[in-house]
PDB file of N, CA and C in Angstrom:
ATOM      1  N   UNK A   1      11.713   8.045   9.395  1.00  0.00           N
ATOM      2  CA  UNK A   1      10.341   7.942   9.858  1.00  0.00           C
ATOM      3  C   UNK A   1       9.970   6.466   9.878  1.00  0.00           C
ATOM      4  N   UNK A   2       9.450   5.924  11.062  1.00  0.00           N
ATOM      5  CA  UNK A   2       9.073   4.562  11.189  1.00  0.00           C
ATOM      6  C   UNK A   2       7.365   4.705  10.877  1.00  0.00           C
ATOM      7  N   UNK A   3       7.232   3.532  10.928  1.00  0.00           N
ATOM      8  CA  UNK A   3       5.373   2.848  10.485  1.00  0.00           C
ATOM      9  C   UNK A   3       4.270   4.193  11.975  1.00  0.00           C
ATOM     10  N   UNK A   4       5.041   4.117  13.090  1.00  0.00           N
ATOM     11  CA  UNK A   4       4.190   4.713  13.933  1.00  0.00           C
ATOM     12  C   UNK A   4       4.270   6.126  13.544  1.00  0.00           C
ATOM     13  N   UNK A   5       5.483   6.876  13.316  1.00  0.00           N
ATOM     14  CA  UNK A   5       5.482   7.893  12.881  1.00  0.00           C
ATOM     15  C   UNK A   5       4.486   8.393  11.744  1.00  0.00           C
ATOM     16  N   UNK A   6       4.815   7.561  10.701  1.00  0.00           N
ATOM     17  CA  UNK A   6       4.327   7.907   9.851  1.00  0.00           C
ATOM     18  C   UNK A   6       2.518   7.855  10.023  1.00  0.00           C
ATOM     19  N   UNK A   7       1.938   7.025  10.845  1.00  0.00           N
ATOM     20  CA  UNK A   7       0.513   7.016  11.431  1.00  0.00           C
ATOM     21  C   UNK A   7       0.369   8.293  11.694  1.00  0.00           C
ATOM     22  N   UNK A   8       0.718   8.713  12.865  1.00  0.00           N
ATOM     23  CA  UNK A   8       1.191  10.417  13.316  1.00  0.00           C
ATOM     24  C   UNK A   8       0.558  11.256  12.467  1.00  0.00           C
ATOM     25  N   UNK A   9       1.362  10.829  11.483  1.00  0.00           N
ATOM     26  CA  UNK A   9       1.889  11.875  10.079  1.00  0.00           C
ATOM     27  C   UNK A   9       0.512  12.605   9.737  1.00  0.00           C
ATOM     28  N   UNK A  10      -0.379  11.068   9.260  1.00  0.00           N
ATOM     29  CA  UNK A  10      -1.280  10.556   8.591  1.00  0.00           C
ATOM     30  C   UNK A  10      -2.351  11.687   9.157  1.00  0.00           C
ATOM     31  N   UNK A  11      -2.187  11.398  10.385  1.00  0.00           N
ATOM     32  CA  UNK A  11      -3.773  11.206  11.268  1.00  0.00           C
ATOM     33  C   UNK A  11      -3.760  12.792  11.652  1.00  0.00           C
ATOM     34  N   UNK A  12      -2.432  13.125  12.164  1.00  0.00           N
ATOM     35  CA  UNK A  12      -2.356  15.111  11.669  1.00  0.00           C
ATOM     36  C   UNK A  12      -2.881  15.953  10.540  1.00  0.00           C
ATOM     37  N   UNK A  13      -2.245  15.367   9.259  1.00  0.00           N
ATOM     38  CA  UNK A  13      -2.749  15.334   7.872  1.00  0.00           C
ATOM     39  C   UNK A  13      -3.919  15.200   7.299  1.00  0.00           C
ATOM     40  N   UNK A  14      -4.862  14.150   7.924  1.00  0.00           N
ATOM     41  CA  UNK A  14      -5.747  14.464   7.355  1.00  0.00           C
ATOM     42  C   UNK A  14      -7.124  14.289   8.254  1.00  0.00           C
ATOM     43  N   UNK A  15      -6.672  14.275   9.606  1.00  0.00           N
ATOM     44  CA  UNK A  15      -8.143  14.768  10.207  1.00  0.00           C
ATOM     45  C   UNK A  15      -8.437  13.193  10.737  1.00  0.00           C
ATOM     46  N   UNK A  16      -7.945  12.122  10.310  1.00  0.00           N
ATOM     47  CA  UNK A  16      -8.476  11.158  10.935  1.00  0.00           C
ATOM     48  C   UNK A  16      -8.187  10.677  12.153  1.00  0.00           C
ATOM     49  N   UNK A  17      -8.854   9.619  13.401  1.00  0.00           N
ATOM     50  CA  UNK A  17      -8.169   9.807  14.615  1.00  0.00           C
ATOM     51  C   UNK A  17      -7.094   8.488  13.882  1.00  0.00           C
ATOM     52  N   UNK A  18      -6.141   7.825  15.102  1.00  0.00           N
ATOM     53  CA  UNK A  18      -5.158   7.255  15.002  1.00  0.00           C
ATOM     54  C   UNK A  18      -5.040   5.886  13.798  1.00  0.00           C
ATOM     55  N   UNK A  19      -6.179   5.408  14.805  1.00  0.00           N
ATOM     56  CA  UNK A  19      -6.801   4.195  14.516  1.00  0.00           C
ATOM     57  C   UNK A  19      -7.452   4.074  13.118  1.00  0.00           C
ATOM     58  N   UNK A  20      -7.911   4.739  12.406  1.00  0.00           N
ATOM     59  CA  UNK A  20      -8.350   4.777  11.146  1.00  0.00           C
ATOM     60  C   UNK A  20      -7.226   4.960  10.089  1.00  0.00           C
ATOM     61  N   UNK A  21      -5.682   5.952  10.459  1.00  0.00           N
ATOM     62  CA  UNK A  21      -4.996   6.115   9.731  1.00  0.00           C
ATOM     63  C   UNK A  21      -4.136   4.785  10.406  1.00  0.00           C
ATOM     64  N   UNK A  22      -4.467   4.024  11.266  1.00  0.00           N
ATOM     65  CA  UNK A  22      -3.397   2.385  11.293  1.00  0.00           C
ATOM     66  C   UNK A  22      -4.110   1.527  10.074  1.00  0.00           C
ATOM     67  N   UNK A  23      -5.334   1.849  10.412  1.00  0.00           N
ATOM     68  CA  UNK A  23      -6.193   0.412   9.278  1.00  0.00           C
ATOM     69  C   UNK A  23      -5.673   1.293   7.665  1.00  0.00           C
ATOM     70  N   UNK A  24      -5.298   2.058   7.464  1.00  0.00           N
ATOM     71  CA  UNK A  24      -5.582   2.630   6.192  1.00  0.00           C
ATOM     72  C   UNK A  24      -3.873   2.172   5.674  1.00  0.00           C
ATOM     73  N   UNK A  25      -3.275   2.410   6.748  1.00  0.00           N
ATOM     74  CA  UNK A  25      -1.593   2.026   6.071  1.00  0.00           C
ATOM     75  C   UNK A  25      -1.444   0.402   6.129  1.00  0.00           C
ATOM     76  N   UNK A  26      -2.041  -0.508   7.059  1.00  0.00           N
ATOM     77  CA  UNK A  26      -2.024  -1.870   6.938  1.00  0.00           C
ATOM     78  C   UNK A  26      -2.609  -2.416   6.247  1.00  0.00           C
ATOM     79  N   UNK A  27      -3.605  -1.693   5.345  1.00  0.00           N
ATOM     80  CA  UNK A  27      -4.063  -2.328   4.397  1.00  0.00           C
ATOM     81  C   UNK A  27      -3.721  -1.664   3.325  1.00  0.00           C
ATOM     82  N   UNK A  28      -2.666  -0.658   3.120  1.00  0.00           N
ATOM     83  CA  UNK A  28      -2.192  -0.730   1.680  1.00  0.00           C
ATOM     84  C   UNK A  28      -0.964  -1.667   1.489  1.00  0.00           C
ATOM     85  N   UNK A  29      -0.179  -2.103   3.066  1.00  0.00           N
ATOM     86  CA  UNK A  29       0.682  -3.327   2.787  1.00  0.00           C
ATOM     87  C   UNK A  29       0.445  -4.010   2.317  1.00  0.00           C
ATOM     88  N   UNK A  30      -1.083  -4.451   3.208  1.00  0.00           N
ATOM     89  CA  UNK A  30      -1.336  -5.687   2.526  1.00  0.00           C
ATOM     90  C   UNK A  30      -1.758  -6.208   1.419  1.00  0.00           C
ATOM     91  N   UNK A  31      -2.528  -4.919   0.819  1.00  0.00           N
ATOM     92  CA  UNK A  31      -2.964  -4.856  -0.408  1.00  0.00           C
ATOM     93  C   UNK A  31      -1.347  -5.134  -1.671  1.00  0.00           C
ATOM     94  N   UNK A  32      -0.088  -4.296  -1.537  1.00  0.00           N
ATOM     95  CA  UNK A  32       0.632  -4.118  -2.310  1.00  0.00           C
ATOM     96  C   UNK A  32       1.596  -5.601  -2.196  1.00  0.00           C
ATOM     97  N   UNK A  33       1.785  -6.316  -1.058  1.00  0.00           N
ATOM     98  CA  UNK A  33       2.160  -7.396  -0.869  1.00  0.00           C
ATOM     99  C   UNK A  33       1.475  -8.310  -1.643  1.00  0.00           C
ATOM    100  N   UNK A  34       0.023  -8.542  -1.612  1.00  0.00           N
ATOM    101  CA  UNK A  34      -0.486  -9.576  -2.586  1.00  0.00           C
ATOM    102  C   UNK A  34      -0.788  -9.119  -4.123  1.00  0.00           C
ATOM    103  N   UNK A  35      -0.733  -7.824  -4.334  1.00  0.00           N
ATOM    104  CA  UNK A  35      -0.653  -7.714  -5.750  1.00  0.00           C
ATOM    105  C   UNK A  35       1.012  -8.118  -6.033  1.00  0.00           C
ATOM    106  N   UNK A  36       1.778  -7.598  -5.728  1.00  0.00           N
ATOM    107  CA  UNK A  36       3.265  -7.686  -6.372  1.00  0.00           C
ATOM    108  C   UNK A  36       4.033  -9.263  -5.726  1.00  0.00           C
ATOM    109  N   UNK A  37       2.927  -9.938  -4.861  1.00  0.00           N
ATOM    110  CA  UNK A  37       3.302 -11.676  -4.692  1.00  0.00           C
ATOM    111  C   UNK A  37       2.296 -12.367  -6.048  1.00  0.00           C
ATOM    112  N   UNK A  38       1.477 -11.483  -6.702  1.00  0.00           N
ATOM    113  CA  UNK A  38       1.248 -12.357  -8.004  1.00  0.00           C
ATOM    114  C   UNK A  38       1.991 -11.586  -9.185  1.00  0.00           C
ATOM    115  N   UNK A  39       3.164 -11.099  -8.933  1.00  0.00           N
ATOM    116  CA  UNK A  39       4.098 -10.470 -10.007  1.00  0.00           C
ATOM    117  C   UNK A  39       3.057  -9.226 -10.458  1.00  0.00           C
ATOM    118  N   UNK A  40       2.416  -8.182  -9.851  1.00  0.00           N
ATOM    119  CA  UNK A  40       2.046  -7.067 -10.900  1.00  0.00           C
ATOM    120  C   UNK A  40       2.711  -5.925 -10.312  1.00  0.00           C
ATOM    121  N   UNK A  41       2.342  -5.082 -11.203  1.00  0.00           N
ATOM    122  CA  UNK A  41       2.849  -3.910 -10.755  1.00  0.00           C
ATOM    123  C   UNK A  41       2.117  -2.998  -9.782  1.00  0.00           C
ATOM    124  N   UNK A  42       2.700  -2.094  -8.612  1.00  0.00           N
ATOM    125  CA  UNK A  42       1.815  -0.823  -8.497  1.00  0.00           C
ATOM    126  C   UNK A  42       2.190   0.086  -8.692  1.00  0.00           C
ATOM    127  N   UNK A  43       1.534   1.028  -9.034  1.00  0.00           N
ATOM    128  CA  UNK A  43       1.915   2.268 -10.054  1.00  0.00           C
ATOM    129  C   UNK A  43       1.445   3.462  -9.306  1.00  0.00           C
ATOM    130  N   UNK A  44       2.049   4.341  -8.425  1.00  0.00           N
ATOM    131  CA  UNK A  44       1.524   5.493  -8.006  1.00  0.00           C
ATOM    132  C   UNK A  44       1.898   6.552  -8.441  1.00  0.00           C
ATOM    133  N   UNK A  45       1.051   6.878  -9.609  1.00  0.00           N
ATOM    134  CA  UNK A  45       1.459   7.771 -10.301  1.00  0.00           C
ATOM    135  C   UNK A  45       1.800   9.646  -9.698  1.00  0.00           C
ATOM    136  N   UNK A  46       2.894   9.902 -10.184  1.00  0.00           N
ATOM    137  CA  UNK A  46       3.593  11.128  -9.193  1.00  0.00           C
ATOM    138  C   UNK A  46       4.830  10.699  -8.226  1.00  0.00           C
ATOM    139  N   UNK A  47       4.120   9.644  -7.729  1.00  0.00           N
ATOM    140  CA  UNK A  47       5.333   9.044  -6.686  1.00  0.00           C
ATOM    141  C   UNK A  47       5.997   7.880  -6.920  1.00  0.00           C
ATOM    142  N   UNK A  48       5.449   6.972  -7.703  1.00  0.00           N
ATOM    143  CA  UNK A  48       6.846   6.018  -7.978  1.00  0.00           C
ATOM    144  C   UNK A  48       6.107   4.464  -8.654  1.00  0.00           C
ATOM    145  N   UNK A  49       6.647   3.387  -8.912  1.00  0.00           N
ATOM    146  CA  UNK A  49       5.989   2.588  -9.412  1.00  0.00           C
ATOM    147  C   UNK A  49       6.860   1.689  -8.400  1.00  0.00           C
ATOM    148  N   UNK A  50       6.124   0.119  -7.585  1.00  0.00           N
ATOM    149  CA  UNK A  50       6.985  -1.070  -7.369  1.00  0.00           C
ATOM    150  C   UNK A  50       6.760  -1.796  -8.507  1.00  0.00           C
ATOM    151  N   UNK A  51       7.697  -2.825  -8.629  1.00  0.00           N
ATOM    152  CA  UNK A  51       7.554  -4.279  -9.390  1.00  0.00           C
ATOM    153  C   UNK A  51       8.575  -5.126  -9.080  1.00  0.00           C
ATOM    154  N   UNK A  52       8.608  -6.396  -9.592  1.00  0.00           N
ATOM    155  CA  UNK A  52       8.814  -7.340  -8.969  1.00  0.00           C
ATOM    156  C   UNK A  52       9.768  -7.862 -10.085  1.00  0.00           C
ATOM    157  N   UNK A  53      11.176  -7.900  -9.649  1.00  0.00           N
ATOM    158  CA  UNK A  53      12.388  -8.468 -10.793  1.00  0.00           C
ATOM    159  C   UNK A  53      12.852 -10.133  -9.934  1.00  0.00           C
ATOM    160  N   UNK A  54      12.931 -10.780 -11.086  1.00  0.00           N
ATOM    161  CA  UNK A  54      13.492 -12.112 -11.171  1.00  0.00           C
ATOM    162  C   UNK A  54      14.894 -12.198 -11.225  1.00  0.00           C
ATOM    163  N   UNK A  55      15.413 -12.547 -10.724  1.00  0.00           N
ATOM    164  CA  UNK A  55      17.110 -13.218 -10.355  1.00  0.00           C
ATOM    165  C   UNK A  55      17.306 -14.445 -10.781  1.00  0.00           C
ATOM    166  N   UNK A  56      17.896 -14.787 -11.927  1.00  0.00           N
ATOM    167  CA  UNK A  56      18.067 -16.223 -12.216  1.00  0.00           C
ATOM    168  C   UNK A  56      19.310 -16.620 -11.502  1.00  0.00           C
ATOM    169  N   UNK A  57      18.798 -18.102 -10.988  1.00  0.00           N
ATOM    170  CA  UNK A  57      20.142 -18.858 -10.231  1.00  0.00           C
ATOM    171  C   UNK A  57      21.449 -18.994 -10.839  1.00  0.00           C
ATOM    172  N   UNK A  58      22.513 -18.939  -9.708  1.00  0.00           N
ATOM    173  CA  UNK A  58      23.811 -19.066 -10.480  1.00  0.00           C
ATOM    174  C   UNK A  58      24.605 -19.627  -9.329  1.00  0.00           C
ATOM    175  N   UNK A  59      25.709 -19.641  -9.917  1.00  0.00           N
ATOM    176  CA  UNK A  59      26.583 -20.505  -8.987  1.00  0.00           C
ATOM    177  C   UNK A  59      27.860 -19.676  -8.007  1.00  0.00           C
ATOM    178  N   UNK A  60      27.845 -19.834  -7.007  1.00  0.00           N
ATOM    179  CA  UNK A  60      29.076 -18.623  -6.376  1.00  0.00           C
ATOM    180  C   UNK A  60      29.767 -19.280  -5.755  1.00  0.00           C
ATOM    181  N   UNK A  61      31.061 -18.727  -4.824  1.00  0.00           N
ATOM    182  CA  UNK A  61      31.911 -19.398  -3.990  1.00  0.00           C
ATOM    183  C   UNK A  61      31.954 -18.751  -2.802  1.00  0.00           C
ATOM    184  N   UNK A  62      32.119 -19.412  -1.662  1.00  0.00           N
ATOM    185  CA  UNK A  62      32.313 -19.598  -0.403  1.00  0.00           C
ATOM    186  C   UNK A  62      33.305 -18.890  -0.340  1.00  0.00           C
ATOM    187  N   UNK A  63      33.239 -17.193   0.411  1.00  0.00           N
ATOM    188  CA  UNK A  63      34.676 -16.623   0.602  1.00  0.00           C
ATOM    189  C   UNK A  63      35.258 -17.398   1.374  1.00  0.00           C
ATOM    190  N   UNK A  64      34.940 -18.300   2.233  1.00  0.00           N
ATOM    191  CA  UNK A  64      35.692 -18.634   3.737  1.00  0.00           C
ATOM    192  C   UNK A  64      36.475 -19.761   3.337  1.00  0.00           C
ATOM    193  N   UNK A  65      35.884 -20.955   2.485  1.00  0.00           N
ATOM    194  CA  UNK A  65      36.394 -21.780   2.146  1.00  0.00           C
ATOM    195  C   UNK A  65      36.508 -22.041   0.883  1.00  0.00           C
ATOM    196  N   UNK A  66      36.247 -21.634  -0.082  1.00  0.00           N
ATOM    197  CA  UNK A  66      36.384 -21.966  -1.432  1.00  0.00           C
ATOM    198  C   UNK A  66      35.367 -22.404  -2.130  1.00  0.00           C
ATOM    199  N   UNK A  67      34.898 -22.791  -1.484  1.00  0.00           N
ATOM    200  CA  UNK A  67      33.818 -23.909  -1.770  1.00  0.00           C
ATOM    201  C   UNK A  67      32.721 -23.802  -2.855  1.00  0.00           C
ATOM    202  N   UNK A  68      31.869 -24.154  -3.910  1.00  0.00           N
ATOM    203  CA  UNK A  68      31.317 -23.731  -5.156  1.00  0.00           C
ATOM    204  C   UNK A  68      30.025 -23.873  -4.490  1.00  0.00           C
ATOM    205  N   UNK A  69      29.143 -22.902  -4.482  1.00  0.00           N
ATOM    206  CA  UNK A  69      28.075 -23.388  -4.023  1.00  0.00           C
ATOM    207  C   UNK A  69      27.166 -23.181  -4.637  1.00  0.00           C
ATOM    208  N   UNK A  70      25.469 -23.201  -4.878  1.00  0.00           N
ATOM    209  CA  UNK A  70      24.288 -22.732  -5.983  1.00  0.00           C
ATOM    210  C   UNK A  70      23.585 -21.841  -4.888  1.00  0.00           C
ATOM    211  N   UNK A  71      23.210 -20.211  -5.778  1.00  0.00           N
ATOM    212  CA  UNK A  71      22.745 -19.685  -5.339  1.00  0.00           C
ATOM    213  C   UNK A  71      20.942 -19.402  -6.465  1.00  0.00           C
ATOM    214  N   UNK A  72      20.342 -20.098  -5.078  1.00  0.00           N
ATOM    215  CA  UNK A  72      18.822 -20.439  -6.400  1.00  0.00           C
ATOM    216  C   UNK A  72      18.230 -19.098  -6.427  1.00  0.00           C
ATOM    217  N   UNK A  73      17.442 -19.379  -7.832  1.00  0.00           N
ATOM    218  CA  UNK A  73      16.650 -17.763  -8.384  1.00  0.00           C
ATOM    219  C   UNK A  73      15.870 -17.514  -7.336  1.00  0.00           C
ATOM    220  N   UNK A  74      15.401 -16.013  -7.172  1.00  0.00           N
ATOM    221  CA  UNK A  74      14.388 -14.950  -6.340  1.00  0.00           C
ATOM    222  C   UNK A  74      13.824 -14.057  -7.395  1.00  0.00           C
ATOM    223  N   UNK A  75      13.410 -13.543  -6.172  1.00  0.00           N
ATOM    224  CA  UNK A  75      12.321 -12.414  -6.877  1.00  0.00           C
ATOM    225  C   UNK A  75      12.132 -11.052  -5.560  1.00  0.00           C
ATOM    226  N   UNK A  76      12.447 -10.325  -6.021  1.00  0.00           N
ATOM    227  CA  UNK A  76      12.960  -8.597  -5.115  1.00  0.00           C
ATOM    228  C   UNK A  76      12.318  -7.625  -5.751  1.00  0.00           C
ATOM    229  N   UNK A  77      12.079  -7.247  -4.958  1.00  0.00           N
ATOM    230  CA  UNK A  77      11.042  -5.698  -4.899  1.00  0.00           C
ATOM    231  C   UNK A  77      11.814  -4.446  -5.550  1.00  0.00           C
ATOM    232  N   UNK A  78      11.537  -3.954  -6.393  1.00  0.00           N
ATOM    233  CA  UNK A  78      11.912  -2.666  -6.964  1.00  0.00           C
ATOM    234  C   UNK A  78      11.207  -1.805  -7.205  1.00  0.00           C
ATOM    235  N   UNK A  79      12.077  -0.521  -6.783  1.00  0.00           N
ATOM    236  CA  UNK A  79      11.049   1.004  -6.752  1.00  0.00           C
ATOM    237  C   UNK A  79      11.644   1.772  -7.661  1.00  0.00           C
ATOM    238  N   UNK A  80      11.029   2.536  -8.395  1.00  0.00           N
ATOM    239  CA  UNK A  80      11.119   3.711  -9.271  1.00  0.00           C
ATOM    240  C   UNK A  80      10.408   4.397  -8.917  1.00  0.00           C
ATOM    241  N   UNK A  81      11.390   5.918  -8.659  1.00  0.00           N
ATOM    242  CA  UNK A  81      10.805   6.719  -8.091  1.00  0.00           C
ATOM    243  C   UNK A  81       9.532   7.418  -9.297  1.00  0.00           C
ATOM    244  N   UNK A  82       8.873   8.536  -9.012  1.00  0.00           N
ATOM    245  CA  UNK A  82       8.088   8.947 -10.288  1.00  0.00           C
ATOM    246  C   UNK A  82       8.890  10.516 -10.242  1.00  0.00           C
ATOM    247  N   UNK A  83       8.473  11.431 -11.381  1.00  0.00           N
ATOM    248  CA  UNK A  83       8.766  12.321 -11.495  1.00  0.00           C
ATOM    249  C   UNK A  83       8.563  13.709 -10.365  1.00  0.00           C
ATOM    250  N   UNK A  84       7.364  13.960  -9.474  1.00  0.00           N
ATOM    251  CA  UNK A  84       7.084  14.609  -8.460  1.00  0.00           C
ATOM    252  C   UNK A  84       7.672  14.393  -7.278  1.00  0.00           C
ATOM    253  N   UNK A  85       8.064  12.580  -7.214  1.00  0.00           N
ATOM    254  CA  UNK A  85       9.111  12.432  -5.827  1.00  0.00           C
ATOM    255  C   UNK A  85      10.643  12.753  -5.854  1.00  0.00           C
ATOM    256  N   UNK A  86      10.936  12.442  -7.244  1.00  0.00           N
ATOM    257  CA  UNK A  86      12.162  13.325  -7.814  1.00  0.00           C
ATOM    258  C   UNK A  86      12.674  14.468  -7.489  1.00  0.00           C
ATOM    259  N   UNK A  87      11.192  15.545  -7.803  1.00  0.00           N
ATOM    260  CA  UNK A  87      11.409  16.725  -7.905  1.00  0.00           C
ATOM    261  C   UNK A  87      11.658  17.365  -6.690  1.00  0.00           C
ATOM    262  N   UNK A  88      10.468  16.615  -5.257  1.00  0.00           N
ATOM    263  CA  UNK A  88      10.721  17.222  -4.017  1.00  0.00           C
ATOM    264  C   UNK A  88      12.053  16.853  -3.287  1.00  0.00           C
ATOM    265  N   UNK A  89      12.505  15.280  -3.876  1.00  0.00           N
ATOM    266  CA  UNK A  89      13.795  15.534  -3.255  1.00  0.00           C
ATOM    267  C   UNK A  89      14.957  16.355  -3.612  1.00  0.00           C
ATOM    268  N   UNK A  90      14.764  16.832  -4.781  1.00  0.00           N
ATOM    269  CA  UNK A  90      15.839  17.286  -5.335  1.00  0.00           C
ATOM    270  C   UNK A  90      15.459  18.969  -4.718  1.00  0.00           C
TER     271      UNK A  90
END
């Protein structure tokens, strides 16, 4: 299911026309993008929690040439599912 689909989904679901279920999913991006770009968590409880893990830098090699190179620290998005999204997939 892509972003339009899932609008679809939305706007079947719960009665709203298109356009109200676009503003409602672009602003929980945007909402969850700037909470978890100041490191917090979101927590949807039933369905899953994101947060935000740190990668400390390290050093790797160049399959092609050998070569030693530095690979600098990040920071990546992680999901845990919750117990109810568990359950329906299973």
């Amino acid at each position: 299911m892509n972003k339009s689909e899932l609008i679809d989904a939305i706007s079947k679901n719960s009665g709203l026309i298109k356009s109200d279920s676009e503003k409602a999913i672009n602003s929980l991006i945007t909402i969850m993008e700037g909470t978890l770009g100041k490191d917090e968590d979101v927590v949807l409880v039933g369905f899953g929690s994101f947060s935000v893990k740190k990668t400390a830098g390290r050093s790797g090699r160049n399959f092609k040439t050998g070569a030693a190179i530095d690979i600098p620290p990040r920071r990546s998005v992680r999901f845990r599912p919750g117990k109810n999204l568990k359950d329906a997939v299973n």
